[in-house]
C-alpha atoms as a PDB file:
ATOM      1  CA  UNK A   1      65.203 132.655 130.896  1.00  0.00           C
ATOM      2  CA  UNK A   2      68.307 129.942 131.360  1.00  0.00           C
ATOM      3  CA  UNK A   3      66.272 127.990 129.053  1.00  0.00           C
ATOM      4  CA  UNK A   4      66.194 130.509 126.390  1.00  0.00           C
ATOM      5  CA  UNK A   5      69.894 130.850 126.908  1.00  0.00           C
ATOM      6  CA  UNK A   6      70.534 127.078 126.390  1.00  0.00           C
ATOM      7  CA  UNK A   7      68.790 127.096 123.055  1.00  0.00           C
ATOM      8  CA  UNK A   8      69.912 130.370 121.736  1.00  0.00           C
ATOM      9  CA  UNK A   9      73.637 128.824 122.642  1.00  0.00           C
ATOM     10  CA  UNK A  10      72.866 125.465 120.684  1.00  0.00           C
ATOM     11  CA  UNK A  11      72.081 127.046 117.629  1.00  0.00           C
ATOM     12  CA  UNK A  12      74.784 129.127 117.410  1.00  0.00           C
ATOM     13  CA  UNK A  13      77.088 126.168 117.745  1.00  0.00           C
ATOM     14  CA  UNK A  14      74.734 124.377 115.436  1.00  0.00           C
ATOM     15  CA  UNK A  15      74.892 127.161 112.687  1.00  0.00           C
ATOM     16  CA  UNK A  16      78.813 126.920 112.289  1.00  0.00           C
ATOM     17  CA  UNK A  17      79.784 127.739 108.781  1.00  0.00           C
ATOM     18  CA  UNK A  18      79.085 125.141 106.577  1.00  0.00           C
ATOM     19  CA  UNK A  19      82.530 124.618 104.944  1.00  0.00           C
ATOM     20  CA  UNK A  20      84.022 123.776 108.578  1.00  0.00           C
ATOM     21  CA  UNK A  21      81.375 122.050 109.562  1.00  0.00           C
ATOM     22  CA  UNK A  22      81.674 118.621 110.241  1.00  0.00           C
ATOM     23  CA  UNK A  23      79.662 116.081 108.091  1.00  0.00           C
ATOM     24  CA  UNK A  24      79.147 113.550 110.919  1.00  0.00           C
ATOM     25  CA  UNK A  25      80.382 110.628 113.384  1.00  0.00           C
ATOM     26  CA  UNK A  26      78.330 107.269 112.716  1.00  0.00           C
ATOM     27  CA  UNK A  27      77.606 106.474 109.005  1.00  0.00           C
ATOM     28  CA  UNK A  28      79.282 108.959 106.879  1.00  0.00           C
ATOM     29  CA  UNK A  29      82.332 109.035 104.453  1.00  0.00           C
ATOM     30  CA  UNK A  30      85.816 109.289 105.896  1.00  0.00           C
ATOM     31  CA  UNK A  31      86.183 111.916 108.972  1.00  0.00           C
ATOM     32  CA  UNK A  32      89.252 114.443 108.574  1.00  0.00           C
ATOM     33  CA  UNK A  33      92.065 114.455 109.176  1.00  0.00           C
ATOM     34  CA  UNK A  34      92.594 114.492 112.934  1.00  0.00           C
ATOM     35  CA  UNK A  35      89.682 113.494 114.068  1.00  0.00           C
ATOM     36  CA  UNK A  36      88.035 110.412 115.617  1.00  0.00           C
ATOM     37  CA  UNK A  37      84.564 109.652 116.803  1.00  0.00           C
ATOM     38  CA  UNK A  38      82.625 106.595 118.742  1.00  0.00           C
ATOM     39  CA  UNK A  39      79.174 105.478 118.050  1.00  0.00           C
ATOM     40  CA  UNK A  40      76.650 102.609 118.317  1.00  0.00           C
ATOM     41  CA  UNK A  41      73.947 101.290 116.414  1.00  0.00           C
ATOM     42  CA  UNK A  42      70.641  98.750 116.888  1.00  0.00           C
ATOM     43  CA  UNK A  43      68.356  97.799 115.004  1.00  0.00           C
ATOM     44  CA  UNK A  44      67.299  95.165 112.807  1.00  0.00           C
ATOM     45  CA  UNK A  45      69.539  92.816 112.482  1.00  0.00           C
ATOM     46  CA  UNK A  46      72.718  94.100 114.763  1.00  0.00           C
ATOM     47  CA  UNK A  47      73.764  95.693 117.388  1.00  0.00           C
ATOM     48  CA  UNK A  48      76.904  97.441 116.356  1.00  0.00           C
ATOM     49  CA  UNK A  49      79.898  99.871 118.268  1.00  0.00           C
ATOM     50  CA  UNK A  50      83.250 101.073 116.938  1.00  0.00           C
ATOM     51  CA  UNK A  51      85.367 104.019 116.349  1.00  0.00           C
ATOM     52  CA  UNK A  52      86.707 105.985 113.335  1.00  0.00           C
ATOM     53  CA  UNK A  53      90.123 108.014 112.929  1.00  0.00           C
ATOM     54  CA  UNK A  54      90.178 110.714 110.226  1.00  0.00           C
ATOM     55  CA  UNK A  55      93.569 109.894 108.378  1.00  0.00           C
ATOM     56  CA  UNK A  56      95.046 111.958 105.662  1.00  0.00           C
ATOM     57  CA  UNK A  57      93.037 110.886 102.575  1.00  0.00           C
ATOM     58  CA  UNK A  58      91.410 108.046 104.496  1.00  0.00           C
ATOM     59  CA  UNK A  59      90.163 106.323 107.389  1.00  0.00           C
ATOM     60  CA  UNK A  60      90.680 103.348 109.984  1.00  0.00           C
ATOM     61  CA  UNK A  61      88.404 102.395 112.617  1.00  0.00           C
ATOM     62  CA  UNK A  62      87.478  99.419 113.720  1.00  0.00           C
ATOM     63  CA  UNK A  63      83.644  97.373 114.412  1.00  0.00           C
ATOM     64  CA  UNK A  64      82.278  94.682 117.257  1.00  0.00           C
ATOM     65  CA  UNK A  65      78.920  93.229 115.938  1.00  0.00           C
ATOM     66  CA  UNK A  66      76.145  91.187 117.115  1.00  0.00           C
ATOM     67  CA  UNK A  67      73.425  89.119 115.014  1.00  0.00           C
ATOM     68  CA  UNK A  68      70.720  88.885 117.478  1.00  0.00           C
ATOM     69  CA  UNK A  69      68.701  86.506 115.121  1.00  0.00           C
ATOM     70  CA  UNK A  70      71.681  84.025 114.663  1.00  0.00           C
ATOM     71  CA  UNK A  71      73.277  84.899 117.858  1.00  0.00           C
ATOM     72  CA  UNK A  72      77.060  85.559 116.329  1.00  0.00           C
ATOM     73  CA  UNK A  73      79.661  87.923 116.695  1.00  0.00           C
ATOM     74  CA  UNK A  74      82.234  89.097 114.836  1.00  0.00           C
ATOM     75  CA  UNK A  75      84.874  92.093 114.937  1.00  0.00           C
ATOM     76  CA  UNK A  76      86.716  93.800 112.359  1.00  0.00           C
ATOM     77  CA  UNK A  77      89.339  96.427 111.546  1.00  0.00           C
ATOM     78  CA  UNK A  78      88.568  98.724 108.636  1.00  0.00           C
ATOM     79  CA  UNK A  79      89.697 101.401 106.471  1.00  0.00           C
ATOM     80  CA  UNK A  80      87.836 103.953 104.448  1.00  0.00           C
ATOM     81  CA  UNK A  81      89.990 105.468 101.151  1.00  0.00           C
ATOM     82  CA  UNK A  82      88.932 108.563 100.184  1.00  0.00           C
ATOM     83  CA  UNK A  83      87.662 108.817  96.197  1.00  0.00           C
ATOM     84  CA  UNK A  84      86.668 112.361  96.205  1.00  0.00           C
ATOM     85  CA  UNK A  85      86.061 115.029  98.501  1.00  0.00           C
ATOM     86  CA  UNK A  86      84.239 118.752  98.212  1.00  0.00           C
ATOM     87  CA  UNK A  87      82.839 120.950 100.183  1.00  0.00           C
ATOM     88  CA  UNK A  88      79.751 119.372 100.238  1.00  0.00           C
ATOM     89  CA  UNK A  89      80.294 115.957  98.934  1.00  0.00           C
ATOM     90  CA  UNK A  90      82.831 112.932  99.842  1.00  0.00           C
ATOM     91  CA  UNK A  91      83.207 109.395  98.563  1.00  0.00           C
ATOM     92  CA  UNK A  92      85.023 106.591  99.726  1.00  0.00           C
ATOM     93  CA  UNK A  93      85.685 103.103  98.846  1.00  0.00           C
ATOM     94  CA  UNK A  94      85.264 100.896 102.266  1.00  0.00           C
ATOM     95  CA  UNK A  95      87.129  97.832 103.300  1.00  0.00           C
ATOM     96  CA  UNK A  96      86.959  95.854 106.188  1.00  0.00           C
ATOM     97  CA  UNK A  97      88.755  92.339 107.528  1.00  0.00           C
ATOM     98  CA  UNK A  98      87.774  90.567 111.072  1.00  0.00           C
ATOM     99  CA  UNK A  99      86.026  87.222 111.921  1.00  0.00           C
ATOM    100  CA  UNK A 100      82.998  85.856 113.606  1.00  0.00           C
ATOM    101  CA  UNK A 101      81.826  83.084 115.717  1.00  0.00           C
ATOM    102  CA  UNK A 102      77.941  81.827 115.173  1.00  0.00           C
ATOM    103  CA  UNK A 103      76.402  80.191 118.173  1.00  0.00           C
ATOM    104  CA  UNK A 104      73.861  77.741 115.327  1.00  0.00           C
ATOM    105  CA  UNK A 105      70.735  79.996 117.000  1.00  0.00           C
ATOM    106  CA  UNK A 106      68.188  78.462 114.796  1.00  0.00           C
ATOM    107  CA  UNK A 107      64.886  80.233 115.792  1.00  0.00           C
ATOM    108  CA  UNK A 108      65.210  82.959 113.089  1.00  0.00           C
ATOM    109  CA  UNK A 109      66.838  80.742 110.595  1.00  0.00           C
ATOM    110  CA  UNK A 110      66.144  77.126 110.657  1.00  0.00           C
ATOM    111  CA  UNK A 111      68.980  75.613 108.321  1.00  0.00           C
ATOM    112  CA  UNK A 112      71.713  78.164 110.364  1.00  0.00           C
ATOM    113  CA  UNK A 113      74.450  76.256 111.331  1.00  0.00           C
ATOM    114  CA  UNK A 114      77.447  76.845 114.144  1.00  0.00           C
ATOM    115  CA  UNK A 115      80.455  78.069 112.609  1.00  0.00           C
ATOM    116  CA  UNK A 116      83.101  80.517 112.824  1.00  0.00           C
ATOM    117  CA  UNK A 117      85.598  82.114 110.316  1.00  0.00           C
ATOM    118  CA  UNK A 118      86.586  85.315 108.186  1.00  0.00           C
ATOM    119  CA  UNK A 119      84.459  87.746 107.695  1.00  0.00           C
ATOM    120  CA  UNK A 120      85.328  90.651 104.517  1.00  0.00           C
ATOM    121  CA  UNK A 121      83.861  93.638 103.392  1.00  0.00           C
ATOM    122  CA  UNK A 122      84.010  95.595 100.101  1.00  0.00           C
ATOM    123  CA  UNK A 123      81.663  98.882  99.661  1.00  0.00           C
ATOM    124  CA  UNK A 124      81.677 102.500  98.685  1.00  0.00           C
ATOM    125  CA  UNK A 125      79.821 105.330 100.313  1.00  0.00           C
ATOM    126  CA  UNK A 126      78.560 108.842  99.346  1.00  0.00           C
ATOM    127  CA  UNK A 127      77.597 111.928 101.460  1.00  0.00           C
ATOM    128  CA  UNK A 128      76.043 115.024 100.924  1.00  0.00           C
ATOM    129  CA  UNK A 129      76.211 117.616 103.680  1.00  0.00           C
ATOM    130  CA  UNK A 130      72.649 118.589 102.541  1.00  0.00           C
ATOM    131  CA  UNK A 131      72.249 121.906 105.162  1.00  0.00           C
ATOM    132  CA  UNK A 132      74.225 121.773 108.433  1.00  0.00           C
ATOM    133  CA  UNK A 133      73.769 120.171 110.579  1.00  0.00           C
ATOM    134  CA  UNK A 134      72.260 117.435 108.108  1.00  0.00           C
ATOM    135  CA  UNK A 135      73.258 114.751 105.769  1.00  0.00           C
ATOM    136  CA  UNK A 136      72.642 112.591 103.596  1.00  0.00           C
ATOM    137  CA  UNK A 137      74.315 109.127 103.195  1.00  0.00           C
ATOM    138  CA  UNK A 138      74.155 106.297 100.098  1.00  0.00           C
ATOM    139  CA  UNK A 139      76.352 103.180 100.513  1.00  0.00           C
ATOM    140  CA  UNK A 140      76.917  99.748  98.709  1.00  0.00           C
ATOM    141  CA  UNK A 141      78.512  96.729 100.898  1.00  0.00           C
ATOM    142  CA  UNK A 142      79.132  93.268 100.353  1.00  0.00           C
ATOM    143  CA  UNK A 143      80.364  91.131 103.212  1.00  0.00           C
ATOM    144  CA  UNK A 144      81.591  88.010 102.794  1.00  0.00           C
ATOM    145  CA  UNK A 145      81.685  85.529 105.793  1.00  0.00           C
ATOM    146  CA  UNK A 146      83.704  82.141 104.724  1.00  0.00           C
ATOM    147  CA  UNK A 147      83.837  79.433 107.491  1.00  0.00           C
ATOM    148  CA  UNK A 148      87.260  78.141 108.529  1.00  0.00           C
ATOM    149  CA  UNK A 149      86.069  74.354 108.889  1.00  0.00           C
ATOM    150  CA  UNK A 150      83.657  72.154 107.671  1.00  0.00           C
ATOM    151  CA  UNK A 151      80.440  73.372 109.511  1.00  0.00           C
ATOM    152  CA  UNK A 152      78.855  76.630 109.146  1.00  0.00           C
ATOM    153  CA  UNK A 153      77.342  78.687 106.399  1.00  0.00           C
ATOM    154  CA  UNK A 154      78.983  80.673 103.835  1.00  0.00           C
ATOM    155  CA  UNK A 155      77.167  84.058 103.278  1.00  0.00           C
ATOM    156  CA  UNK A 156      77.661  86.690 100.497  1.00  0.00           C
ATOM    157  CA  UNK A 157      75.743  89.621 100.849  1.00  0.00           C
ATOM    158  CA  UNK A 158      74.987  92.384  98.140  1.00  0.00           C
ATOM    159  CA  UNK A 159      73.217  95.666 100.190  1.00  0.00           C
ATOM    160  CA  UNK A 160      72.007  98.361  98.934  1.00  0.00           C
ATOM    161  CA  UNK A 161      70.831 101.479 101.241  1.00  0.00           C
ATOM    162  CA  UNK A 162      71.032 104.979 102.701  1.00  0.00           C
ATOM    163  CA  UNK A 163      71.075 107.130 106.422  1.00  0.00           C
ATOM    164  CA  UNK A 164      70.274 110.364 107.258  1.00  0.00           C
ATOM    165  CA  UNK A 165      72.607 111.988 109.877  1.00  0.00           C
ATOM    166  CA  UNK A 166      71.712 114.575 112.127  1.00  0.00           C
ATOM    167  CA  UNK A 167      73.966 117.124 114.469  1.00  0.00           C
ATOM    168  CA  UNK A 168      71.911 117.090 117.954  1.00  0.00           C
ATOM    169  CA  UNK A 169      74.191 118.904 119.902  1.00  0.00           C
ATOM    170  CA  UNK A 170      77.967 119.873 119.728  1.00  0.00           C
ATOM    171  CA  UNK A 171      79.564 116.622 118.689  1.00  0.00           C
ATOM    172  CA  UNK A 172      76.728 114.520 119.053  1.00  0.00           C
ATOM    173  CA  UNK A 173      74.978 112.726 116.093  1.00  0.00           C
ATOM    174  CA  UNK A 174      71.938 110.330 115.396  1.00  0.00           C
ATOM    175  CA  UNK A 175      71.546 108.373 112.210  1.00  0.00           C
ATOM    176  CA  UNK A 176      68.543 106.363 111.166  1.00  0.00           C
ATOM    177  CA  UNK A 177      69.145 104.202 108.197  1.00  0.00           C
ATOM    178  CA  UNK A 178      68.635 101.048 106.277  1.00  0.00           C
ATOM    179  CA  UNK A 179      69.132  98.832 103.343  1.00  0.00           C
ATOM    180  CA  UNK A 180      68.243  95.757 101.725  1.00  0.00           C
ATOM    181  CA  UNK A 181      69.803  93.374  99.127  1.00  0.00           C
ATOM    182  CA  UNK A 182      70.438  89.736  97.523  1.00  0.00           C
ATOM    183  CA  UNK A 183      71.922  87.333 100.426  1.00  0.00           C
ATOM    184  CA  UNK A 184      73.658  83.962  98.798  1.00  0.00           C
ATOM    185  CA  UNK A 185      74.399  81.165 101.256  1.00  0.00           C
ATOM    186  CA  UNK A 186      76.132  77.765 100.990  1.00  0.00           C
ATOM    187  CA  UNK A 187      75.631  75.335 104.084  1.00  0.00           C
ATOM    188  CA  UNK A 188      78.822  73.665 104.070  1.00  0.00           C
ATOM    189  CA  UNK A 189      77.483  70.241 105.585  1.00  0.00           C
ATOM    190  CA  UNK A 190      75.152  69.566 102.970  1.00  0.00           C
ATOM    191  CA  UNK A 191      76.663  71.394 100.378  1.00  0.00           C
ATOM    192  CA  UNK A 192      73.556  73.199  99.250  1.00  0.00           C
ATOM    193  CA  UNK A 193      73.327  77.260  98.255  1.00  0.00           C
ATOM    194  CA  UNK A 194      70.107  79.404  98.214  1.00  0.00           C
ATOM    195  CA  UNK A 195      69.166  82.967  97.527  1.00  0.00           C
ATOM    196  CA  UNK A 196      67.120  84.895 100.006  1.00  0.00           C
ATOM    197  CA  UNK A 197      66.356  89.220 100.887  1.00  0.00           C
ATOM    198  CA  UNK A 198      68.446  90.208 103.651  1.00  0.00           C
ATOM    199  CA  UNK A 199      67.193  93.390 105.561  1.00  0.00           C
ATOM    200  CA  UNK A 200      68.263  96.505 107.784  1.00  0.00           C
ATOM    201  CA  UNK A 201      66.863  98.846 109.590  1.00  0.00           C
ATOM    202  CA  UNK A 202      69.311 100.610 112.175  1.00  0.00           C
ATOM    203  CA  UNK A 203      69.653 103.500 114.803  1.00  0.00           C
ATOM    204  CA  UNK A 204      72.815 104.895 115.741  1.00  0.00           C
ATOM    205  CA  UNK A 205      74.147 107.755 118.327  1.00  0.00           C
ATOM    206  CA  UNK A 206      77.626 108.696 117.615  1.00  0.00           C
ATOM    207  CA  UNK A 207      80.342 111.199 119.309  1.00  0.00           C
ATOM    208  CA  UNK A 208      82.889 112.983 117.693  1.00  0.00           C
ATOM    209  CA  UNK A 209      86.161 113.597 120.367  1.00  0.00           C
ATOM    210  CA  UNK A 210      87.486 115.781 118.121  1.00  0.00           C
END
């Protein structure tokens, strides 16, 4: 019987109207106004965590990453500028501005070298609130990592992909996701550039404070 009551109370809290509904926590276009979540993410390549602050008309947050292949970090602020928003559908042009610090881990990448520097970002993103408590996400990023000194590897990445995020509980959200796209990178030592696929596949669990 108090099980019964547990799920009959989660679905009414799920089954909020749709136009106050929120569209998510981890991967989505900018939060409202107000309101600011936390989430991580893992997967293939990163481990990610960070927060997000609904401003009015956009977004800040900010991002602490791990490459487990290369074994390198990096952290950045960001802000999310929102392009259009409906009831059902927001965009946003993304930006983000931080550095990293690679370790040289060559097991996953034999020419990697050690490095550290700035690391950019410049993307959009689209979501459709599909059917609460679901939605649909498309984004386009292109980070930019330039090294600071002579050593390390410049990187310019072109990815294209999409996440699904889904309302578990009040506040709670998981996202599955990934993407793919054209990776250019320029060892600085040698001076040499090549072209190779760069891949993701994440997971993320995110919490919405308010």
């Amino acid at each position: 019987m108090n099980g019964s009551l547990v799920l009959i109370a989660l679905g009414m809290s799920l089954a909020a109207s749709p136009d106050s509904a929120p569209f998510g926590a981890v991967v989505t276009a900018p939060l409202e106004r107000g309101s600011l979540s936390v989430y991580g993410m893992g997967g293939y390549p990163e481990l990610r965590a960070g927060f997000r602050e609904g401003m009015r008309g956009y977004e800040i947050g900010g991002e602490l990453g791990l490459d487990v292949r290369l074994f390198k970090f990096y952290g950045v602020a960001s802000a999310r500028l929102l392009a259009r928003d409906s009831s059902n559908l927001r965009v946003s042009i993304d930006l983000q501005g931080g550095g990293f610090a690679s370790s040289g881990a060559r097991w996953a990448e034999p020419q990697n070298e050690r490095g550290a520097g700035l690391r950019l970002m410049l993307g959009s993103t689209l979501t459709y609130r599909a059917d609460w408590p679901f939605a649909l996400t498309a984004y386009l990023k292109a980070p930019l990592e330039v090294p600071l000194s002579d050593l390390g590897t410049t990187r310019l990445t072109a990815m294209l992909g999409g996440a699904a995020e889904l309302a578990i509980a009040k506040g709670y959200f998981v996202t599955f996701g990934g993407g793919f796209g054209p990776e250019f990178r320029r060892r600085l030592s040698q001076g040499e550039g090549s072209l190779h696929l760069a891949v993701e596949a994440m997971v993320g669990v995110g919490y919405r404070l308010f």
